[in-house]
N, C-alpha and C. Protein backbone atom coordinates (compact mmCIF):
# COMPACT_ATOMS: atom_id res chain seq x y z
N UNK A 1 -21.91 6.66 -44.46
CA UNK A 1 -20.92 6.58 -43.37
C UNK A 1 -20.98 7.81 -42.48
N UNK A 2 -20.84 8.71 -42.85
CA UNK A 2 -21.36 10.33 -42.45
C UNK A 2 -22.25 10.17 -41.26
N UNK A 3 -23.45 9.98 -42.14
CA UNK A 3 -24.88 9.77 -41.01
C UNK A 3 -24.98 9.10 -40.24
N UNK A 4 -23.76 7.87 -40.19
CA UNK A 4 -23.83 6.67 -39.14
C UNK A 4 -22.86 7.37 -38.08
N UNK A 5 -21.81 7.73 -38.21
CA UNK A 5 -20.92 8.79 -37.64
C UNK A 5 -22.05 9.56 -36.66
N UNK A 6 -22.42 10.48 -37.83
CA UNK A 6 -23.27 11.92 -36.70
C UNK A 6 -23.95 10.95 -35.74
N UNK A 7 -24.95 10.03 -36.11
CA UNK A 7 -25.63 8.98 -35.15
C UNK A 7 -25.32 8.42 -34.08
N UNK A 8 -23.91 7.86 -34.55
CA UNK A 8 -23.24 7.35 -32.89
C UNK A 8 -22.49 8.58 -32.17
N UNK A 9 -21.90 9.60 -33.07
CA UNK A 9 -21.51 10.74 -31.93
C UNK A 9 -22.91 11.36 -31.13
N UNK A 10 -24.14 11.61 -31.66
CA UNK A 10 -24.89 12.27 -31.05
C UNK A 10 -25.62 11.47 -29.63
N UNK A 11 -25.55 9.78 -29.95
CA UNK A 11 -25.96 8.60 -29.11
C UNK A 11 -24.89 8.70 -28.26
N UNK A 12 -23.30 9.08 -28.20
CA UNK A 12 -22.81 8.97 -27.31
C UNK A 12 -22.80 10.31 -26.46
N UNK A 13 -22.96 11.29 -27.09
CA UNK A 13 -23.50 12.81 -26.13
C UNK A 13 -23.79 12.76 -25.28
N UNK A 14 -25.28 11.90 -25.77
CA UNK A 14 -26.37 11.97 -25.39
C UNK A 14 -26.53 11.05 -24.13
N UNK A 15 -25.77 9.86 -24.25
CA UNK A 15 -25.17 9.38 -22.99
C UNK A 15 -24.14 9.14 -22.09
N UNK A 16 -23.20 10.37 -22.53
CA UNK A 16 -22.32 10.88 -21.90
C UNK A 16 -20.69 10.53 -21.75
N UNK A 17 -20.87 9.35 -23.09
CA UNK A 17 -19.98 8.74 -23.14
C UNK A 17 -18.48 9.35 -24.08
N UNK A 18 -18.75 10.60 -24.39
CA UNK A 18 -17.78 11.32 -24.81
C UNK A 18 -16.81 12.11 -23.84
N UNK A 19 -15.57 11.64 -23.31
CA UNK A 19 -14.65 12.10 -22.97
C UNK A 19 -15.23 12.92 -21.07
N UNK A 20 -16.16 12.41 -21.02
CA UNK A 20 -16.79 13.09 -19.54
C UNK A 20 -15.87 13.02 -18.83
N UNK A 21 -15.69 13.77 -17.84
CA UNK A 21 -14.36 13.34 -17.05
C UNK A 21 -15.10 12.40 -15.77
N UNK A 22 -14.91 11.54 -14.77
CA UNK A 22 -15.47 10.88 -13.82
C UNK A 22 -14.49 10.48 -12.76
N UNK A 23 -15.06 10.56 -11.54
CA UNK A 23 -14.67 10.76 -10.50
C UNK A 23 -13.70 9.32 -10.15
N UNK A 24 -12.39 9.26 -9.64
CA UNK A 24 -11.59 8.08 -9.32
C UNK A 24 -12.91 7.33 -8.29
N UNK A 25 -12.79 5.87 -8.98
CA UNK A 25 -13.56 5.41 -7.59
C UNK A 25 -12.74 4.31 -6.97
N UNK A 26 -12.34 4.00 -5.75
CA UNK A 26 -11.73 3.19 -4.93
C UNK A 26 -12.39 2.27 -4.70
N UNK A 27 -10.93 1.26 -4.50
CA UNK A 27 -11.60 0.01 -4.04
C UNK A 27 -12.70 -0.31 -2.53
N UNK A 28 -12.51 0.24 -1.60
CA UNK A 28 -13.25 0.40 -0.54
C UNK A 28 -13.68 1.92 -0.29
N UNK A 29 -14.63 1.62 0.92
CA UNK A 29 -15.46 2.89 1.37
C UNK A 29 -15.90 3.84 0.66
N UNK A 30 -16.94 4.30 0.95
CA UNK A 30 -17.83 5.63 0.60
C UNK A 30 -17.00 6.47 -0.40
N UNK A 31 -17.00 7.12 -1.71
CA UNK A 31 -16.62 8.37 -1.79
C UNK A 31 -16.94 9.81 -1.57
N UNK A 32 -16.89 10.93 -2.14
CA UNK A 32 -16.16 10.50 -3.50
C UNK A 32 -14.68 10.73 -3.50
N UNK A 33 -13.79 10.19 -4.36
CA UNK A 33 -12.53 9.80 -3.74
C UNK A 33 -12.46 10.50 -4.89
N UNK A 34 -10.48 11.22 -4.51
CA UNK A 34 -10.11 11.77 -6.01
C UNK A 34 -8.73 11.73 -6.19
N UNK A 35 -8.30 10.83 -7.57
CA UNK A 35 -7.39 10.18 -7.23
C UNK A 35 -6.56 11.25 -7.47
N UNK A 36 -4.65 10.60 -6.56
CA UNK A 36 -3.53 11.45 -6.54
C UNK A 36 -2.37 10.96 -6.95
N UNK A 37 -1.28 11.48 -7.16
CA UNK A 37 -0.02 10.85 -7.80
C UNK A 37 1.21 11.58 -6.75
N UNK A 38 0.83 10.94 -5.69
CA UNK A 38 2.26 11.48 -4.61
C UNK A 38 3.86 10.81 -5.33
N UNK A 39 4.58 12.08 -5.44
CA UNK A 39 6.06 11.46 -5.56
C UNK A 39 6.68 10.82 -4.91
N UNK A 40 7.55 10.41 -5.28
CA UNK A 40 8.39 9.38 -4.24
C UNK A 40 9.96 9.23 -4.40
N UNK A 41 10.71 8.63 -3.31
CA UNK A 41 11.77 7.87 -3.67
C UNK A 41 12.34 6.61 -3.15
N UNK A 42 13.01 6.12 -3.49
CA UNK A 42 13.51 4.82 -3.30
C UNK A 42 14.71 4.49 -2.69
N UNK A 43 13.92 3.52 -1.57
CA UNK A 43 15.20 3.45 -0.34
C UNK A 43 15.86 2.33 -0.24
N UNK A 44 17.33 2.12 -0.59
CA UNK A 44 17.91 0.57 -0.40
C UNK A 44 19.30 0.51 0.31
N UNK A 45 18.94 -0.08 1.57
CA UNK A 45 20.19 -0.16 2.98
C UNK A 45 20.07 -1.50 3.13
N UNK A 46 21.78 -1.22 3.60
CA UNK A 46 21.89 -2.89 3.57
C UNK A 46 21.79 -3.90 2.30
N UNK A 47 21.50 -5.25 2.33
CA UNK A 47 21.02 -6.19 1.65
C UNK A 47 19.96 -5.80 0.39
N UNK A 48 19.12 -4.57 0.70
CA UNK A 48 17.68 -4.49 0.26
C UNK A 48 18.41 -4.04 -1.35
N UNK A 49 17.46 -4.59 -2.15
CA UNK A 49 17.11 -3.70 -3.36
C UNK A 49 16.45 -4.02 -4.30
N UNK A 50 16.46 -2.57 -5.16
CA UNK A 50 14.90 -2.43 -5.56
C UNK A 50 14.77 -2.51 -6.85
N UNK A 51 14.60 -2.97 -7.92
CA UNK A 51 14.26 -3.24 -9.21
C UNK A 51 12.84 -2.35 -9.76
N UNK A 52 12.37 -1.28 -10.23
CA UNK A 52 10.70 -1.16 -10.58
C UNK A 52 10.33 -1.54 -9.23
N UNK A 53 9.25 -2.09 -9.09
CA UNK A 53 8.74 -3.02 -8.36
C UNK A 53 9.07 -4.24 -7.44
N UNK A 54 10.17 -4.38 -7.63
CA UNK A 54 10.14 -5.89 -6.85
C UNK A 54 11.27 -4.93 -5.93
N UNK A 55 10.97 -6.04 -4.83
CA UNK A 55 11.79 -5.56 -3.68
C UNK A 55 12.34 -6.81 -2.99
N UNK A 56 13.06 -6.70 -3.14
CA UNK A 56 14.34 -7.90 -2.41
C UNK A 56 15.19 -7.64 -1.11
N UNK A 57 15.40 -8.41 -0.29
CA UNK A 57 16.11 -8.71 0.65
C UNK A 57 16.76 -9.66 0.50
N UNK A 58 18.47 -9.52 0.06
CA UNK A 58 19.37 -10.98 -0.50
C UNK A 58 19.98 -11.32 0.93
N UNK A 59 19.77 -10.78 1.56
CA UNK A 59 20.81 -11.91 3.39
C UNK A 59 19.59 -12.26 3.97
N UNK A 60 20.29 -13.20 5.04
CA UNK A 60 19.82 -13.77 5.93
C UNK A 60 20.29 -13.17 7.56
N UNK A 61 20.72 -11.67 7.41
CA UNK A 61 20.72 -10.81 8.92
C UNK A 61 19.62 -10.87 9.33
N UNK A 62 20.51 -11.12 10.78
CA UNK A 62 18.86 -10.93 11.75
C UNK A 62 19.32 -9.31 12.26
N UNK A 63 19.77 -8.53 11.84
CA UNK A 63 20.38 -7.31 12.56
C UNK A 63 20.82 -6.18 11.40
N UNK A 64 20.97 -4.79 12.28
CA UNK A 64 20.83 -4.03 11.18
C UNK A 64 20.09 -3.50 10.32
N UNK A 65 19.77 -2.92 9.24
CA UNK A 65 19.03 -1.94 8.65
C UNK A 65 19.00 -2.08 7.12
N UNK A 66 18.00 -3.19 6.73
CA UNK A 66 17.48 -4.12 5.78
C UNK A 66 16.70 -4.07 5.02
N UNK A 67 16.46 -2.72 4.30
CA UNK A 67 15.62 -2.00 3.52
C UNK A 67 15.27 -1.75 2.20
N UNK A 68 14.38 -2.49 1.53
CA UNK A 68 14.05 -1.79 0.23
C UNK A 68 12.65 -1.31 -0.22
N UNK A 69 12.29 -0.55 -0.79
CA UNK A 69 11.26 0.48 -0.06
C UNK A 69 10.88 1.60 -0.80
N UNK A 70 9.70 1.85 -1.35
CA UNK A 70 9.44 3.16 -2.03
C UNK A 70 8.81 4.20 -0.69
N UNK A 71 8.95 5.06 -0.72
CA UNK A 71 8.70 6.35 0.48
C UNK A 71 8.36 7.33 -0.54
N UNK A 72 6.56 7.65 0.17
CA UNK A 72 5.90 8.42 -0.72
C UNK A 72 5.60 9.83 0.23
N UNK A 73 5.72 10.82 -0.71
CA UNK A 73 5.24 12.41 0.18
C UNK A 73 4.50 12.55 0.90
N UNK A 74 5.23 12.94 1.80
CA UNK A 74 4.42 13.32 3.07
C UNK A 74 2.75 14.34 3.13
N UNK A 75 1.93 13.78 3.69
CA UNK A 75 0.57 14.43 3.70
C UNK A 75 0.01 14.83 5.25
N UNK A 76 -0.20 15.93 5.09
CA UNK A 76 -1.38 16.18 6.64
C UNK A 76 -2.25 16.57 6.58
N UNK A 77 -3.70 16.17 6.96
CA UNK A 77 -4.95 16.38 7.75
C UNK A 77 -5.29 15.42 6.21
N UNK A 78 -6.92 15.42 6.52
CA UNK A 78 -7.90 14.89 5.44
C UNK A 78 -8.00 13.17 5.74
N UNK A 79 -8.33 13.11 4.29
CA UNK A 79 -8.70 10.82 4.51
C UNK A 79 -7.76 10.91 3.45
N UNK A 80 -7.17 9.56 3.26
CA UNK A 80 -6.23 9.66 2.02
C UNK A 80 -6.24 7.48 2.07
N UNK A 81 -6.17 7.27 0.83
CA UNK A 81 -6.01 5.99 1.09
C UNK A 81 -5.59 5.32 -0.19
N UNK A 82 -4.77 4.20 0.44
CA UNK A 82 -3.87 3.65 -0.60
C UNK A 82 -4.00 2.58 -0.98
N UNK A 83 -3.64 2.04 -1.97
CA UNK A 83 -4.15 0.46 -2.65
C UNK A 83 -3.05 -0.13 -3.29
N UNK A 84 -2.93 -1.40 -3.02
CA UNK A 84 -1.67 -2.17 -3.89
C UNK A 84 -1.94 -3.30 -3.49
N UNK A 85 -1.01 -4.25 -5.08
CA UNK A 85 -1.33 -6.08 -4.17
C UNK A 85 0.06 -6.14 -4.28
N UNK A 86 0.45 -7.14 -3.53
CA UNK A 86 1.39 -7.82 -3.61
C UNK A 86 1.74 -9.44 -3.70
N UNK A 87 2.83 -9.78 -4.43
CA UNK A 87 3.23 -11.12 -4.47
C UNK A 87 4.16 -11.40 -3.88
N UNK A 88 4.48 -12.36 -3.14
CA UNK A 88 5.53 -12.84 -2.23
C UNK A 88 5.91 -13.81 -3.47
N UNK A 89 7.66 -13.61 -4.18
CA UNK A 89 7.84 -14.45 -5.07
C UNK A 89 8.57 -15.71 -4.24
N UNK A 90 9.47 -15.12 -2.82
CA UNK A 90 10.27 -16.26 -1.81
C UNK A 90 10.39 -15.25 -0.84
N UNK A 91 10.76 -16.34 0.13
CA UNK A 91 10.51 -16.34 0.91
C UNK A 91 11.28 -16.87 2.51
N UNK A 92 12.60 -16.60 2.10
CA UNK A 92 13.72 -17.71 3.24
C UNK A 92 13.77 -17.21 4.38
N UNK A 93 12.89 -16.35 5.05
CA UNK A 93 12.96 -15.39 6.00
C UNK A 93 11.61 -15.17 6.69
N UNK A 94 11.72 -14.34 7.82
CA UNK A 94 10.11 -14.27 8.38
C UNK A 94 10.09 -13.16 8.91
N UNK A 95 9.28 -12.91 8.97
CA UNK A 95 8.72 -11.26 9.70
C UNK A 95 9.23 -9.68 8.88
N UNK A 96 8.84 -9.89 8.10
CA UNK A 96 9.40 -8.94 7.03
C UNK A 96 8.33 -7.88 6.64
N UNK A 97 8.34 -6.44 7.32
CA UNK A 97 6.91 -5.82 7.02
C UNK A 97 7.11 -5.20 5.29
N UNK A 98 5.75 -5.38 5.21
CA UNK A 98 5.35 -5.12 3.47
C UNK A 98 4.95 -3.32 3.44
N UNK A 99 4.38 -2.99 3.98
CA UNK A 99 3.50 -1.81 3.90
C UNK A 99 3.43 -1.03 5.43
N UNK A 100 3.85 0.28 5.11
CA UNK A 100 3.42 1.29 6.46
C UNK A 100 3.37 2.51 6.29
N UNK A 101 2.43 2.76 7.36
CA UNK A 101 2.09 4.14 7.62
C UNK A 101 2.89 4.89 8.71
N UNK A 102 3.61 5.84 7.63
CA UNK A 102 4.79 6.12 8.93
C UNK A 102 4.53 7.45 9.29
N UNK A 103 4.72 7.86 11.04
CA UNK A 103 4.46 9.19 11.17
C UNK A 103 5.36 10.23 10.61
N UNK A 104 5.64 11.26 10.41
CA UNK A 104 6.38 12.74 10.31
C UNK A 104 6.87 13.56 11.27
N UNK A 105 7.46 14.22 10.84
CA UNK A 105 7.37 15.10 12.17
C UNK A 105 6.10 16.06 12.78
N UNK A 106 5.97 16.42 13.93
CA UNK A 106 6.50 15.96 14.50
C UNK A 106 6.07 14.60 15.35
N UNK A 107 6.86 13.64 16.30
CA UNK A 107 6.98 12.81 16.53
C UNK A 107 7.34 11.57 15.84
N UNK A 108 8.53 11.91 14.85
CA UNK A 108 8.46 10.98 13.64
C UNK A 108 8.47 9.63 14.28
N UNK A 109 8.09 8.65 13.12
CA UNK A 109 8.50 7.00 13.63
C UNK A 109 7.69 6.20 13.01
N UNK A 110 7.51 4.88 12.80
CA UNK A 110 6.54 4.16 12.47
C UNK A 110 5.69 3.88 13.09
N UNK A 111 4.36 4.36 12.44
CA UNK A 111 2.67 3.90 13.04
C UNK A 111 1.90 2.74 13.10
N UNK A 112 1.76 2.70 11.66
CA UNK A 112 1.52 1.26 11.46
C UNK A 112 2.24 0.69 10.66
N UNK A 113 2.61 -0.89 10.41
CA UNK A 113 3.33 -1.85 9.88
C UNK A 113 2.46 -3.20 9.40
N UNK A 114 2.37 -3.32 8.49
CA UNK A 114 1.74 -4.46 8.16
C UNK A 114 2.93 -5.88 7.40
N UNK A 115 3.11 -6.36 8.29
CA UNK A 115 4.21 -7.74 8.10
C UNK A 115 3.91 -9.24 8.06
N UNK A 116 4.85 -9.71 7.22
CA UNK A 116 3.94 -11.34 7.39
C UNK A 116 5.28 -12.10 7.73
N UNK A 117 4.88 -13.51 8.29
CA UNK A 117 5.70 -14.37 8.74
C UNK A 117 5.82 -15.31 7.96
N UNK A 118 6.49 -16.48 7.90
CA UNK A 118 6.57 -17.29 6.91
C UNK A 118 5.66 -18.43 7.37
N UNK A 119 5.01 -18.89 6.36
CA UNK A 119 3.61 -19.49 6.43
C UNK A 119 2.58 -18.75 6.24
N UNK A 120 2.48 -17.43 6.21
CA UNK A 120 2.01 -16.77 5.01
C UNK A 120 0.91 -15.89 6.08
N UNK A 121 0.98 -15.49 7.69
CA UNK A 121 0.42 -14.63 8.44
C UNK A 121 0.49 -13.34 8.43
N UNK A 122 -0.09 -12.67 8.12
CA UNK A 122 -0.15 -10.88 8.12
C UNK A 122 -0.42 -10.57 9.30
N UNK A 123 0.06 -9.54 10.01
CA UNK A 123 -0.02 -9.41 11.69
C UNK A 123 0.56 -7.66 11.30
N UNK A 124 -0.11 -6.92 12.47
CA UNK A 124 0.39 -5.84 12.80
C UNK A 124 1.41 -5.73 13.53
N UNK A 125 2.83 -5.20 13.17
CA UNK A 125 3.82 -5.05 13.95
C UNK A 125 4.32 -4.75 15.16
N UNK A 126 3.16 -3.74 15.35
CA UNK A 126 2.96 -3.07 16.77
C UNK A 126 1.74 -3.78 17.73
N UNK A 127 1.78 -4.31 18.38
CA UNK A 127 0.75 -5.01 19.15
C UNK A 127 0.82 -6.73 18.81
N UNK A 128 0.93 -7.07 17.46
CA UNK A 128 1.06 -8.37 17.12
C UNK A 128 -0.14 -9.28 16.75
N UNK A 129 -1.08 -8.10 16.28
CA UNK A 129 -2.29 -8.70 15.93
C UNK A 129 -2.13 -9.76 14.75
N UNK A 130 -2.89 -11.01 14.17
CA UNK A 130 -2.97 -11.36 12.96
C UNK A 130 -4.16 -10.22 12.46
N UNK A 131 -3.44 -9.99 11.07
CA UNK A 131 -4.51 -9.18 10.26
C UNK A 131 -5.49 -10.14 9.58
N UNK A 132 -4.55 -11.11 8.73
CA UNK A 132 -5.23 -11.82 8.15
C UNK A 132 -4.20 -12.96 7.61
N UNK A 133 -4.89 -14.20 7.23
CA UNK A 133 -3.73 -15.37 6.53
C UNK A 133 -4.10 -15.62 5.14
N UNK A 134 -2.91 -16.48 4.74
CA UNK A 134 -3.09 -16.74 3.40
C UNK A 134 -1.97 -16.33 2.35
N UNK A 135 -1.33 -15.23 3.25
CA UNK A 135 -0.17 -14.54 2.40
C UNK A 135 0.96 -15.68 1.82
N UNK A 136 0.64 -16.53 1.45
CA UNK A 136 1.78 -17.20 0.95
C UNK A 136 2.25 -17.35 -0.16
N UNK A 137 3.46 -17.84 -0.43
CA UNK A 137 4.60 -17.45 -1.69
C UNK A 137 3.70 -17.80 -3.12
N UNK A 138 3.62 -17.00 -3.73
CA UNK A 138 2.71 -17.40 -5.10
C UNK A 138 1.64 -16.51 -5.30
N UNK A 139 0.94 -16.16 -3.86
CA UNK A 139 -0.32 -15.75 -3.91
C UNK A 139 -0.76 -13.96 -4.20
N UNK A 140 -1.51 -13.73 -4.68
CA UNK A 140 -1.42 -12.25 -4.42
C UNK A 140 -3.01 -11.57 -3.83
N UNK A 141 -2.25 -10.40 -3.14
CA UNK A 141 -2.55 -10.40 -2.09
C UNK A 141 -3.01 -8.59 -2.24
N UNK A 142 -4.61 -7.93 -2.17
CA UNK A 142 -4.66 -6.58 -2.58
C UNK A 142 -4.49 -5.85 -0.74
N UNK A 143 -3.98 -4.88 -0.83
CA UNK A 143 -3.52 -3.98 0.64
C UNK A 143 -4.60 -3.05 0.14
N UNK A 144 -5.56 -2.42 1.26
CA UNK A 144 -6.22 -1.09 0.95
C UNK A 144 -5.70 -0.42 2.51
N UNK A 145 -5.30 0.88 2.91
CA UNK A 145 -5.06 1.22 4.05
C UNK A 145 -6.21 2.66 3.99
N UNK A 146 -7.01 2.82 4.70
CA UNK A 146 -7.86 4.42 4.92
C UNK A 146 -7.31 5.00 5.90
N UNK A 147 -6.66 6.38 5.87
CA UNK A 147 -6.10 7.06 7.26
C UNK A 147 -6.61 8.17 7.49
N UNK A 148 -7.68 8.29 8.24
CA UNK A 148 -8.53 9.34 8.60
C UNK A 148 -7.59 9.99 9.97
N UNK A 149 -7.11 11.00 8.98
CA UNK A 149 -5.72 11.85 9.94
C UNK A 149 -6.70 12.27 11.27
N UNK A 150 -6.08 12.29 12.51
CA UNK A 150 -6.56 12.65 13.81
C UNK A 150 -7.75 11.82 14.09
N UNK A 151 -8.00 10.74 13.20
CA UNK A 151 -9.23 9.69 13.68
C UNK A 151 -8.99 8.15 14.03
N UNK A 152 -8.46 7.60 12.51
CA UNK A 152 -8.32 6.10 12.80
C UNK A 152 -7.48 6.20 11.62
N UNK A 153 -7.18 5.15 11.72
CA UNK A 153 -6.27 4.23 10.06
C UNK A 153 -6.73 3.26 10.16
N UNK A 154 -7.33 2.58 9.06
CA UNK A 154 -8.22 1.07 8.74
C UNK A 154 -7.50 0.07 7.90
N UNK A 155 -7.13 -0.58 7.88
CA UNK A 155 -6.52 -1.70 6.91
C UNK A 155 -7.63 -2.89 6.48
N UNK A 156 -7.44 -2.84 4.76
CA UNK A 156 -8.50 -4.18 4.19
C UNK A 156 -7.70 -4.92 3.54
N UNK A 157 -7.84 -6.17 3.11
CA UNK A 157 -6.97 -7.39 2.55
C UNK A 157 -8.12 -7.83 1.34
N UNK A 158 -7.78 -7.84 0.12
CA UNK A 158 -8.83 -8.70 -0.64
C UNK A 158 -10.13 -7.61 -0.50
N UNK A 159 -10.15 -6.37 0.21
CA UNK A 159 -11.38 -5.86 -0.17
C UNK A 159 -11.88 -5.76 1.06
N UNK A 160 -11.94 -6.60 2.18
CA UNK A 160 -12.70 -6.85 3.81
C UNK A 160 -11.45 -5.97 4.50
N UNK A 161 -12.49 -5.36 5.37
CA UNK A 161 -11.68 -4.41 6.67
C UNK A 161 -11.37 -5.37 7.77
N UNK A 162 -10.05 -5.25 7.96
CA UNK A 162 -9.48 -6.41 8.71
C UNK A 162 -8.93 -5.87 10.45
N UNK A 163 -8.23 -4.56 10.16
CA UNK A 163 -7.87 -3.52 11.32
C UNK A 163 -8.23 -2.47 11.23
N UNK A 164 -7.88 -1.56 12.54
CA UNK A 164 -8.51 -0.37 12.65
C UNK A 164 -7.65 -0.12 13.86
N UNK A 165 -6.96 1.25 14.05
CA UNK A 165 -6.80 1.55 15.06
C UNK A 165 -6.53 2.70 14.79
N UNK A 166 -6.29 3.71 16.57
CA UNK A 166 -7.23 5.03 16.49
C UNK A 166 -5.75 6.11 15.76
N UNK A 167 -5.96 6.86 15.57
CA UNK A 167 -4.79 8.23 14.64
C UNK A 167 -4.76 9.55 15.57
N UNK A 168 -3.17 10.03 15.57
CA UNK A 168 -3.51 11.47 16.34
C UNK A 168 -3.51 12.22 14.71
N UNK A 169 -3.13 13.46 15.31
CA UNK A 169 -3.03 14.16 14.02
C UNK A 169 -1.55 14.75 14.09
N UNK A 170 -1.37 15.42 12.44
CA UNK A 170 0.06 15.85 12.20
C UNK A 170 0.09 14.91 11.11
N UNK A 171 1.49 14.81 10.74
CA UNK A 171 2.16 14.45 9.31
C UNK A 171 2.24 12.74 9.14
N UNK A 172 1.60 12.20 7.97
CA UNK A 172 2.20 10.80 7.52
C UNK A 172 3.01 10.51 6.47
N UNK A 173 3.13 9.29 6.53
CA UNK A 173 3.69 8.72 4.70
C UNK A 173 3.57 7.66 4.40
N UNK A 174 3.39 6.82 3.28
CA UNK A 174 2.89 5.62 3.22
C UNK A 174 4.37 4.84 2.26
N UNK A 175 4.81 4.02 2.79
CA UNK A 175 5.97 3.08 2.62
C UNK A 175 5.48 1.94 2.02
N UNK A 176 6.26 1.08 1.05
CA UNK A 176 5.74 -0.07 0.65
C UNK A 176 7.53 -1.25 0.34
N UNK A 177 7.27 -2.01 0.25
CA UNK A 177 7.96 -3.03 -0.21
C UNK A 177 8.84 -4.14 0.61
N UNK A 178 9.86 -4.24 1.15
CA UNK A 178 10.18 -5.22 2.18
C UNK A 178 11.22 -4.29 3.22
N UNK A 179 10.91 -4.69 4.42
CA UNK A 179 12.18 -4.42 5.22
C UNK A 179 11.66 -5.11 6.31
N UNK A 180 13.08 -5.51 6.63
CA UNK A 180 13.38 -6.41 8.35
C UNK A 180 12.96 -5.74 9.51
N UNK A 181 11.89 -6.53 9.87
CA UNK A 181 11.28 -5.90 11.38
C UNK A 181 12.64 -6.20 12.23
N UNK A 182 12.58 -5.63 13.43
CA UNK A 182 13.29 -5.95 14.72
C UNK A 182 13.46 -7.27 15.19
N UNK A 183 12.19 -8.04 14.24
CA UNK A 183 12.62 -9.54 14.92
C UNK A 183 13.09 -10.10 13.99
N UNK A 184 13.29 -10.18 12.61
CA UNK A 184 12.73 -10.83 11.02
C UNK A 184 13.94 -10.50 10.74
N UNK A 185 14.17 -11.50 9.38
CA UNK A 185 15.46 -11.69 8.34
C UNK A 185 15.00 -11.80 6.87
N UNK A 186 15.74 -11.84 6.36
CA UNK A 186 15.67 -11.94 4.48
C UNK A 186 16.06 -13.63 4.46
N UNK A 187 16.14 -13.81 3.67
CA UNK A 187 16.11 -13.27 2.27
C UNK A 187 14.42 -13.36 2.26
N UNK A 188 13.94 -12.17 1.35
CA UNK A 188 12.57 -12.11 0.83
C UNK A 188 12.61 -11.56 -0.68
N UNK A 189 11.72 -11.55 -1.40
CA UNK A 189 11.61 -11.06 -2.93
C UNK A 189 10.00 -10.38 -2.95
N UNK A 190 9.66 -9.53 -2.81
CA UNK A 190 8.21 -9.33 -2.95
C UNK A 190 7.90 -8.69 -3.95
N UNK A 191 6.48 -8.64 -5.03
CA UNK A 191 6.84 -8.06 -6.27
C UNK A 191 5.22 -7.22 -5.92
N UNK A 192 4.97 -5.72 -6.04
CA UNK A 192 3.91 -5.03 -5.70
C UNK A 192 3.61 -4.67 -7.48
N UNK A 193 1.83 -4.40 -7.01
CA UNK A 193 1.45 -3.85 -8.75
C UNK A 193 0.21 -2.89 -8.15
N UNK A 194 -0.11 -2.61 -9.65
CA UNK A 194 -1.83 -1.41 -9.23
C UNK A 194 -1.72 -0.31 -7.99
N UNK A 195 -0.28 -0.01 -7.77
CA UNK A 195 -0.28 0.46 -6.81
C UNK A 195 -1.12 2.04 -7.05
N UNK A 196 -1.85 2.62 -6.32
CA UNK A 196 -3.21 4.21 -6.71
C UNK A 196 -3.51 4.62 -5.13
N UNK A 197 -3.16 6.03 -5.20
CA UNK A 197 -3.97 6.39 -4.07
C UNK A 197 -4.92 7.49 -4.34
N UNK A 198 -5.86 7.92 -3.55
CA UNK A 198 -6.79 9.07 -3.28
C UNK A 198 -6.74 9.74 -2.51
N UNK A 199 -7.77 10.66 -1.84
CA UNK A 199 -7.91 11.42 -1.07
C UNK A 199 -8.95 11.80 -0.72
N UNK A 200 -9.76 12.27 -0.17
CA UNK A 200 -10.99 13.06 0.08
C UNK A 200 -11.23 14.14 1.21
C-alpha cells in the first residue's frame, strides 16, 4: 500500500496535479483572468425583495422606486467582468432590468441596463436595442458583461457577444436582480446563480 501511495503521489507531482494553484479561467475572452470576490449589499425599495438569490417584485406599480438588487463595490480603471445566469421564475410584468453597469461618481447614474420584456426579449435600456430573445419564464439564461474602463463594455448571452458599446473612464458597479425600468411593472420573481467575477 506504501509503494502504491509513493507511486501515485510521485505520478501526480510529476503532473502537477498536487494542489498547483491555477489561474481563474472565464467564461469568455482572452485571459488571463483572476478571479475576485467584490462585497456587496442588498437593496430593497418599494415592493422589491430579496431572499439569497431570488429577487422579487410583488406589485403591479407602474411608478416609483421598485427595487431588489445586490450592489457590488465600486471599481476603477482595468477590464473586470462578470458572469451570472438567471431564471425568470414569473413573470406578470414587463420591462424589468436584470443586470447593470452603473456609473460612480463622478457623473453617477446608470450606464448600462440589460432588461427583458414579457415574451422573453432582452433589449438595452438605453437606446432600446434587442440584445437577444428567448428569455422566457422557465428558461435560464448565462449574462457575461466585459468593461474595459475608458474603452467599451461588451455584453454575451449563452456565451456569444451580443452588445458593445463605447466606456468613458472613472468609477463603476455592477448591479444584479430585478428593478422597474421607467416604463415596466412587477410583479416579477427572478432567481440568479454562479454568480463570479474577474479582472485583468
Amino acid at each position: 500500500m506504501a509503494k502504491q501511495l509513493r507511486a501515485l503521489t510521485g505520478f501526480a507531482l510529476a503532473t502537477g496535479l498536487l494542489l498547483t494553484a491555477q489561474p481563474a479561467h472565464a467564461q469568455v475572452e482572452a485571459g488571463p483572468w483572476t478571479s475576485v470576490s467584490p462585497t456587496f449589499s442588498v437593496q430593497q425599495r418599494g415592493c422589491g425583495k430579496v431572499s439569497d438569490l431570488t429577487f422579487t417584485l410583488t406589485c403591479s406599480t407602474g411608478s416609483g422606486d421598485q427595487r431588489a438588487e445586490r450592489r457590488y463595490a465600486t471599481y476603477t480603471g482595468g477590464t473586470r467582468q462578470f458572469e451570472g445566469s438567471f431564471r425568470i421564475t414569473s413573470l406578470g410584468g414587463s420591462r424589468v432590468s436584470l443586470k447593470q453597469t452603473f456609473k460612480d461618481n463622478p457623473g453617477a447614474g446608470p450606464y448600462f441596463m440589460l432588461a427583458v420584456e414579457k415574451g422573453g426579449r432582452l433589449y438595452a435600456v438605453h437606446g432600446g436595442n434587442t440584445i437577444a430573445t428567448g428569455a422566457t419564464v422557465g428558461t435560464t439564461v448565462r449574462v457575461n458583461t466585459v468593461h474595459v474602463v475608458g474603452s467599451t463594455h461588451r455584453t454575451y448571452i449563452n456565451g456569444s457577444q451580443k452588445h458593445s458599446v463605447s466606456s468613458s473612464g472613472g468609477s463603476f458597479y455592477d448591479k444584479f436582480g430585478a428593478y422597474r425600468t421607467a416604463s415596466g411593472k412587477g410583479p416579477a420573481t427572478v432567481e440568479w446563480s454562479n454568480i463570479r467575477f474577474w479582472r485583468k
